[in-house]
Every structure is written in structure tokens, then in C-alpha cells.
Protein backbone atom coordinates (compact mmCIF):
# COMPACT_ATOMS: atom_id res chain seq x y z
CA UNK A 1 -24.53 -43.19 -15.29
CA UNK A 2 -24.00 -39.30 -14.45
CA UNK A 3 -23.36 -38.90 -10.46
CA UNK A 4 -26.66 -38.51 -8.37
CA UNK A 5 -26.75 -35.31 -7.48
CA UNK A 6 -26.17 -34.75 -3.45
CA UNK A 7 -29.34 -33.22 -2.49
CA UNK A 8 -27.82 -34.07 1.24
CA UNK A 9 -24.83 -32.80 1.17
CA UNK A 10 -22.98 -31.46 4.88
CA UNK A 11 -26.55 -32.64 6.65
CA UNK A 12 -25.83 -34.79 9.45
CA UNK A 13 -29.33 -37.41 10.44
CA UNK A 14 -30.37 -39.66 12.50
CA UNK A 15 -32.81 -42.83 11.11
CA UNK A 16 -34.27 -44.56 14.26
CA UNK A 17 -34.81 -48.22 13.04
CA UNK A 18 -32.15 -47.57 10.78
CA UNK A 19 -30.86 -51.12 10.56
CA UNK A 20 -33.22 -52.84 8.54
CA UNK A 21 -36.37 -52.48 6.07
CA UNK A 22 -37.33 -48.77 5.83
CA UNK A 23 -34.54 -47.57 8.16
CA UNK A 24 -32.00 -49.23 6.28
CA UNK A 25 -33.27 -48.28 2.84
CA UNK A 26 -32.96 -44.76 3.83
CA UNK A 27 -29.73 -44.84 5.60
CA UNK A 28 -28.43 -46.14 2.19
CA UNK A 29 -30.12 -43.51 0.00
CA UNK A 30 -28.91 -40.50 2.41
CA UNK A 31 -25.42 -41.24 2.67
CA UNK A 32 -25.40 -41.68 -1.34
CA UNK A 33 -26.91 -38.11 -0.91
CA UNK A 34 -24.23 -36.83 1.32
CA UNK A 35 -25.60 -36.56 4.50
CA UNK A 36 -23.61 -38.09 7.25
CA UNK A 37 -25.88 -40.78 9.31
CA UNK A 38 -25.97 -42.24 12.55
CA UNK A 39 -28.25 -45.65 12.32
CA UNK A 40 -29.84 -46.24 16.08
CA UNK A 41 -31.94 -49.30 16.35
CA UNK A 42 -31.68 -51.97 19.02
CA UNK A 43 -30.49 -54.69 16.44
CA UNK A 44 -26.99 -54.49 17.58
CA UNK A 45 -24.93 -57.36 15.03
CA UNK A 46 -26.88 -56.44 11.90
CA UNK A 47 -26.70 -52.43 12.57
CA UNK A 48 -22.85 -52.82 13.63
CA UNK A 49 -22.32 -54.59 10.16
CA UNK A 50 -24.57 -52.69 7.85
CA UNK A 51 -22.93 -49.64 8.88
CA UNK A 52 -19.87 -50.82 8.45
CA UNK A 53 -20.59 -52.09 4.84
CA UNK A 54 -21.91 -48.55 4.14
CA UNK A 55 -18.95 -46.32 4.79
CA UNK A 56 -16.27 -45.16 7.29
CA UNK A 57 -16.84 -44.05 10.38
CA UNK A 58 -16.62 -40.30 9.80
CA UNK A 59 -19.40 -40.88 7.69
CA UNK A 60 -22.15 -43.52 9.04
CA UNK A 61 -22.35 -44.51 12.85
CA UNK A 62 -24.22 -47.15 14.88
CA UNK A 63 -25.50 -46.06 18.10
CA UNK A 64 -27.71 -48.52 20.54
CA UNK A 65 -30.70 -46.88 20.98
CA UNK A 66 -34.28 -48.16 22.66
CA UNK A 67 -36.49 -45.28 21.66
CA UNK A 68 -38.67 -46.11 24.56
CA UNK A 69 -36.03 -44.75 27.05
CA UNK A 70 -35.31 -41.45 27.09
CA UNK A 71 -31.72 -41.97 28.18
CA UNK A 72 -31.14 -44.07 24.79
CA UNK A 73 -32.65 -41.35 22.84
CA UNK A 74 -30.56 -38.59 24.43
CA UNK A 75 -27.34 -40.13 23.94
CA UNK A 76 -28.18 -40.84 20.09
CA UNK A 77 -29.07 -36.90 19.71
CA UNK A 78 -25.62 -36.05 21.93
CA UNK A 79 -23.59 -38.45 19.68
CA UNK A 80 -24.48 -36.48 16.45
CA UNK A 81 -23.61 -33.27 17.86
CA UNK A 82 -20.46 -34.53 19.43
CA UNK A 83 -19.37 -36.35 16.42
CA UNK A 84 -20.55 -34.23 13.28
CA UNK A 85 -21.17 -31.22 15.26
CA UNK A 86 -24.27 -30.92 13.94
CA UNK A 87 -28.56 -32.70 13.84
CA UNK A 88 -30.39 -31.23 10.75
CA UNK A 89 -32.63 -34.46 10.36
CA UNK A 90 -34.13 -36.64 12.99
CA UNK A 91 -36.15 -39.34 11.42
CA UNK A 92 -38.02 -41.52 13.51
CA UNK A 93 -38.77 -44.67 11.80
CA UNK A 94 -38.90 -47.16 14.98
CA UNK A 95 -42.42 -48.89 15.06
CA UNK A 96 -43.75 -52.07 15.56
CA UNK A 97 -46.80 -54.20 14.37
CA UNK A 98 -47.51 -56.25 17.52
CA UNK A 99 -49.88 -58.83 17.69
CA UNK A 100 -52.33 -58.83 14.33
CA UNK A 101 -55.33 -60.16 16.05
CA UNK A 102 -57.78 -57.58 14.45
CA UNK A 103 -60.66 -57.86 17.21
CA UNK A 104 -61.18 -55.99 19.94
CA UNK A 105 -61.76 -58.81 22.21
CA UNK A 106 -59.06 -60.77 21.60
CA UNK A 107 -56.73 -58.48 21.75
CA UNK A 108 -53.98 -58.21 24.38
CA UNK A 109 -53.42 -54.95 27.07
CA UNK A 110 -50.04 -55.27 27.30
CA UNK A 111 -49.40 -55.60 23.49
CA UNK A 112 -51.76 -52.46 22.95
CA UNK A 113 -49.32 -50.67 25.88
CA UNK A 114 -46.58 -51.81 23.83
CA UNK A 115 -47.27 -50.89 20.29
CA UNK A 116 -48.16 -47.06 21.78
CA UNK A 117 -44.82 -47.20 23.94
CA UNK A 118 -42.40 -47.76 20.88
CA UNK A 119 -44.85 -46.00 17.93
CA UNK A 120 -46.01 -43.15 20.08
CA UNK A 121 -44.04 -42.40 23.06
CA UNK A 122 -40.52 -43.26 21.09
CA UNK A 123 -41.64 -40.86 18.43
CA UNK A 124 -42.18 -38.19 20.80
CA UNK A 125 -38.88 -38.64 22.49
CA UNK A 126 -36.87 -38.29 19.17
CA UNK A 127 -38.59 -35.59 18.15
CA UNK A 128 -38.15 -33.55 22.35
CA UNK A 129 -34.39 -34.57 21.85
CA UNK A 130 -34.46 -33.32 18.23
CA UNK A 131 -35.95 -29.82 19.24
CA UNK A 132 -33.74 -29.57 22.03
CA UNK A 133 -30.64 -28.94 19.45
CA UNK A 134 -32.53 -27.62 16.33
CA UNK A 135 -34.30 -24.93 18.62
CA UNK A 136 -30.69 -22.59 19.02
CA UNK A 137 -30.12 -23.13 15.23
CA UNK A 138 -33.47 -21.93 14.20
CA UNK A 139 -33.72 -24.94 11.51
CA UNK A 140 -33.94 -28.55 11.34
CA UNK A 141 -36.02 -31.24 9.58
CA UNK A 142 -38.35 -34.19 11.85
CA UNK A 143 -40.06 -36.68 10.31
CA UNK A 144 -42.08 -39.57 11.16
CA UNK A 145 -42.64 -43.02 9.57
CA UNK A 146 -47.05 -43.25 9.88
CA UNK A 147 -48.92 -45.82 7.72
CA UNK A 148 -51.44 -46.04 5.33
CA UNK A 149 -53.71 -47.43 8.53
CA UNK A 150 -53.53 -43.61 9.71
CA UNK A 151 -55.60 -42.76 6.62
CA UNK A 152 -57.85 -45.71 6.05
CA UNK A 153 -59.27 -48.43 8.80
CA UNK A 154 -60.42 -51.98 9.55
CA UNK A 155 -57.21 -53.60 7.53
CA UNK A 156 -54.88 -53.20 10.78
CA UNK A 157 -54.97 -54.60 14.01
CA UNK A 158 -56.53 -51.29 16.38
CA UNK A 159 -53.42 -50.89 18.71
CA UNK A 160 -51.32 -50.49 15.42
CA UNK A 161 -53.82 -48.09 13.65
CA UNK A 162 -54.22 -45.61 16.28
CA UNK A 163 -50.69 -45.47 17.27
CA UNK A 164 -50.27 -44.44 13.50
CA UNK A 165 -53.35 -42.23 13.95
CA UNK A 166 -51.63 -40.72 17.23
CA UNK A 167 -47.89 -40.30 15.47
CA UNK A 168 -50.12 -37.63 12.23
CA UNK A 169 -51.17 -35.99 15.15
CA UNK A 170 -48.24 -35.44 17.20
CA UNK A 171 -46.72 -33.97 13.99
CA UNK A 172 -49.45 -31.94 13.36
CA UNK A 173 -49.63 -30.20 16.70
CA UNK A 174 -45.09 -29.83 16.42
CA UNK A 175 -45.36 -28.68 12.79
CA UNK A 176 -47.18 -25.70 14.97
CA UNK A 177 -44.76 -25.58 17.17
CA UNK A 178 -41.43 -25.87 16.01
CA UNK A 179 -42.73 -23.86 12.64
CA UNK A 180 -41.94 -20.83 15.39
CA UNK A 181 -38.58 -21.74 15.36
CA UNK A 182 -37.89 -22.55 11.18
CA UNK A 183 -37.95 -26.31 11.67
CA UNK A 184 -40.38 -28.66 9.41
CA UNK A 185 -42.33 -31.88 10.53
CA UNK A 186 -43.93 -34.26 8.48
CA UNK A 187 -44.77 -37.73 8.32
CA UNK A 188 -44.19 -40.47 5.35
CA UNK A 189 -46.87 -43.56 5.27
CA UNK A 190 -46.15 -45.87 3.79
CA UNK A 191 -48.27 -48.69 1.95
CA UNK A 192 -48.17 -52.33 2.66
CA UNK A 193 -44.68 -53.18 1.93
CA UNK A 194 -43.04 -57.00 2.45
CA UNK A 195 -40.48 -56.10 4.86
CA UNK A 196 -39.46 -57.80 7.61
CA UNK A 197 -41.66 -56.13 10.17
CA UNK A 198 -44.72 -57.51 7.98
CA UNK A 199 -43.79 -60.78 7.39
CA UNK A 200 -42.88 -61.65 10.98
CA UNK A 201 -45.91 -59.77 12.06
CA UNK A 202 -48.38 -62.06 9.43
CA UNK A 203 -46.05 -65.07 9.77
CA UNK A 204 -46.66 -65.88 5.75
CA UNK A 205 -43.87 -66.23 3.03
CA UNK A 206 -42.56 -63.91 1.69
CA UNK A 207 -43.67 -64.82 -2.18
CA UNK A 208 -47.26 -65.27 -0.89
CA UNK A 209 -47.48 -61.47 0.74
CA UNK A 210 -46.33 -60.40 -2.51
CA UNK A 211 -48.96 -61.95 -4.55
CA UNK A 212 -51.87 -60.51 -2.07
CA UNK A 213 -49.70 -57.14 -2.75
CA UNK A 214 -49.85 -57.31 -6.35
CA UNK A 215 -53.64 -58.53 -7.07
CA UNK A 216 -55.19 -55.45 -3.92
CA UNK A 217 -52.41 -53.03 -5.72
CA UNK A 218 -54.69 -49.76 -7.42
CA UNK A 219 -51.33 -48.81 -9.38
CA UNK A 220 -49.90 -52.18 -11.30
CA UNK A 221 -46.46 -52.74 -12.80
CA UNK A 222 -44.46 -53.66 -9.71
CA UNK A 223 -45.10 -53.33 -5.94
CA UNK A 224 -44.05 -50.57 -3.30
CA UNK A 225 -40.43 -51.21 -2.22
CA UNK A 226 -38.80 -49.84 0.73
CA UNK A 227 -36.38 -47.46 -1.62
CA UNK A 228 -39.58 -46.13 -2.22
CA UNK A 229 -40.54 -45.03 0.68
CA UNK A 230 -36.65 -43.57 0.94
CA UNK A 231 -37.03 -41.39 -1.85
CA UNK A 232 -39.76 -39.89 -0.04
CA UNK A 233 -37.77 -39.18 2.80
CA UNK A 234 -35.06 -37.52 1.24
CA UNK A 235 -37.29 -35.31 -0.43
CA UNK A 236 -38.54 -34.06 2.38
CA UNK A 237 -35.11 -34.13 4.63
CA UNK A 238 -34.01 -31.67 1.37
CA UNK A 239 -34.26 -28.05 0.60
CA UNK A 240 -36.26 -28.95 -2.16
CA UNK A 241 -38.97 -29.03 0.44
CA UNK A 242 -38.33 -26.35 2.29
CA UNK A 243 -42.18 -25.17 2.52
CA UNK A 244 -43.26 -28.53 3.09
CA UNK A 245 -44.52 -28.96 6.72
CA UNK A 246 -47.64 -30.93 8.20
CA UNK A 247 -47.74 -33.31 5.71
CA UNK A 248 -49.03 -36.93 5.98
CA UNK A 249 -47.40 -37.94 2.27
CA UNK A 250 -49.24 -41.20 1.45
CA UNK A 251 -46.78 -43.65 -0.75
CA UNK A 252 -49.20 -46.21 -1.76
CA UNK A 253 -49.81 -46.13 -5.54
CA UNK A 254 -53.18 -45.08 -4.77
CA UNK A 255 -54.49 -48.24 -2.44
CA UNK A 256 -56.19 -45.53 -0.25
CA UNK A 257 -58.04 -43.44 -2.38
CA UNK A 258 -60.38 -45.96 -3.17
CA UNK A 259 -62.93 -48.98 -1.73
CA UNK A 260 -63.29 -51.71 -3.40
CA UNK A 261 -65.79 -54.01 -1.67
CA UNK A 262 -68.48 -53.27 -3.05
CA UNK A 263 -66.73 -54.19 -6.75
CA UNK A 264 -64.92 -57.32 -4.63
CA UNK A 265 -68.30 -58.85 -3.54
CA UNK A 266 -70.37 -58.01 -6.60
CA UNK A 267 -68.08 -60.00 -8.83
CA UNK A 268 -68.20 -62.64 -6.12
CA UNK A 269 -72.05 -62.91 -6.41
CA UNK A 270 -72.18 -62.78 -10.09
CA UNK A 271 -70.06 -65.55 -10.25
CA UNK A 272 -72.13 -67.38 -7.88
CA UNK A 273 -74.99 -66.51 -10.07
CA UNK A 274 -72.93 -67.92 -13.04
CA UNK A 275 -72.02 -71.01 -11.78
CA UNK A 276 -75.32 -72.03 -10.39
CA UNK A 277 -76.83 -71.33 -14.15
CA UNK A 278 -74.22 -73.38 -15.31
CA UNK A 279 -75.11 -76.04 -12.61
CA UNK A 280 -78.68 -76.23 -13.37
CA UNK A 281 -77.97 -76.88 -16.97
């Protein structure tokens, strides 16, 4: 194969929730791309050794990094300058599910508190900390992981959606912003993918998440993988989108665009129909 061209190449980023799923997926992608990466999540063995297994240490770094504490996401943003000199992309890819219970009254005030703290209020701190050091250099790429929920409803539990809802907006209102200042925002969201975030969150195998994926997909031949979603991002970490800002860019094969309920429950009661014919003969 001819050598993949380095669309990264001298860009130093930082992927919050960079050791696994998504994060990790990206991480990958970027450093074949050039771009030197520091992976911050709070999964300290598996981050420590994926790094490790993805280059030296003048290339990919693991930093510690709660991005509900704004002392964690400080350092991370200080580390890249200190070590590479440099931040050109901050992504923030940190979220959580929480609890799946889709009702409103059985759901759970602290887990709604919690979803918003690391989905909303650890976006915002990446991208403050991000600004802080892009602002003097008049450039500089932040991007968000969202969700299909922040474009469709009633498939997600509500603290979830609207924390996905809340992250399109926050980079709607910085795209304004830090547009003064030559740097783009966007946001990636992402489809239902079977990562480890959704199977720990529905508590199914693995095998039987990717059979409900494959009979709801719009788009068949395959299912939405987390390299993906990675592509995405380093399109829009790269100068080949360098008029791309305030974007929500959907990566679902379609699954939003369309409702099929109406199709879903009309096949259901002409099969009812059917089989009660069949019944009475």
C-alpha cells in the first residue's frame, strides 16, 4: 500500500477520553497522520499502555485528566505546550451515558447532575483551556464528540440527550466567538456504535447490540465503527477543512433522516391481519 498521506503533520492534539472507543480510535488515526497526541482520560492502566503501544514518548503522551476539574484540564492544556510547544487541536470526546432509564420519573437527580457535569461542564472546560493558548496564535481547531440524540429524540435516556443537545450549542455560540480569533469549532455525532460506553450502559452482549444495529441501520453493508467516527475527526482537525466551522456532522449512515414507525407498526398489523386469516381458516 502507498503511505497515507499525513494530513496531520507538526499538529500537536489533545483527545479527552482518548483511551478507549472513540478516543482511542482517533488517537490511533492522528498519530498515523502525524500529529503528535497527548491521550487524557481517567483510565490510568489501559491509557498508560495504549500509549505506550502507539509510539514513543516524543510522540504520544498520557496525562490523568478528570475533565470535571478544572485543575485536571489545565494541566493537560499546560503539558502540550510544555512538551510539543504547541495545542492546534483540542478534542473533547469525554462523555458518559449514565443510567438508561428513559422516563422521567424514574430517573435519578444525581445521575442527571452527573451526565451534565462530565458531557457539558467538561466540554466547556477543554474548550476555556483550549482558547486560552489558541487565542495569542490566532488559530486552532475544537471539537466536540455530540450524538445522534442531539438531532433526533425519545431513543436516549433525557439527561443524556440534552447534555448532547447542550454540547451543539456550546459550539455554536464559540464557533462565534473564537471565529474572531481564526479558530474553528465543530462537533462530530456519532450514530449508535457498540463500544464500550454502550454496552456497559445497556448491559447486553456485544453480538446482540450488533444485530439491533444492523436490522434499525438506513445504510446496510456493515455497521458504524469507531474508525469511522475518526475519519471524521481528522477531517475536520485538517486544513482540508479550513472553512468548516459550526458544524454538527452527523455519522450515522442516514439513521436520522428518517422515521420509521409508522412503516415498523404497519407491517406489524398486517401481519396480525395475516395470521388471524390464516387462523380462521
Amino acid at each position: 500500500m502507498a503511505p497515507i498521506t499525513q494530513r496531520l503533520q507538526g499538529k500537536v492534539a489533545i483527545i479527552t477520553g482518548g483511551a478507549s472507543g472513540i478516543g482511542a480510535a482517533t488517537a490511533k488515526l492522528f498519530v498515523e497522520h502525524g500529529a503528535k497526541v497527548i491521550v487524557a482520560d481517567v483510565q490510568d492502566e489501559i491509557g498508560q499502555s495504549f500509549c505506550k503501544a502507539l509510539g514513543p514518548n516524543d510522540t504520544v503522551l498520557y496525562a490523568r485528566c478528570d475533565v470535571t476539574l478544572d485543575s485536571d484540564v489545565k494541566d493537560v492544556v499546560d503539558m502540550a505546550v510544555s512538551k510539543f510547544g504547541r495545542l492546534d487541536i483540542m478534542y473533547n470526546n469525554a462523555g458518559i451515558v449514565g443510567a438508561v432509564d428513559p422516563t422521567t420519573l424514574g430517573s435519578d437527580d444525581e445521575n442527571f447532575k452527573r451526565v451534565f457535569e462530565v458531557n457539558v461542564y467538561g466540554a466547556f472546560l477543554g474548550a476555556k483551556h483550549a482558547a486560552r493558548v489558541m487565542i495569542p496564535t490566532k488559530k486552532g481547531v475544537i471539537l466536540f464528540t455530540a450524538s445522534v440524540a442531539s438531532v433526533i429524540a425519545g431513543e436516549s435516556p433525557h439527561a443524556y440527550t440534552v447534555s448532547k443537545h447542550a454540547v451543539v450549542g456550546l459550539m455554536k455560540n464559540l464557533c462565534v466567538e473564537l471565529g474572531q480569533h481564526g479558530i474553528r469549532v465543530n462537533c462530530i455525532s456519532p450514530g449508535a456504535i457498540t463500544t464500550p460506553l454502550l454496552n456497559n450502559a445497556l448491559k447486553i452482549d456485544k453480538s446482540v447490540v450488533d444485530g439491533v444495529l444492523r436490522a434499525s441501520s438506513v445504510l446496510k453493508g456493515g455497521l458504524i465503527e469507531v474508525e469511522d467516527i475518526a475519519e471524521a475527526v481528522v477531517y475536520l482537525s485538517s486544513d482540508e477543512s479550513r472553512f468548516v466551522s459550526g458544524v454538527n456532522l452527523v455519522v450515522d449512515g442516514g439513521y436520522s433522516t428518517t422515521n420509521l414507525s409508522f412503516t415498523s407498526a404497519l407491517k406489524n398489523a398486517m401481519t396480525q391481519t395475516t395470521n388471524g386469516y390464516a387462523h380462521h381458516l
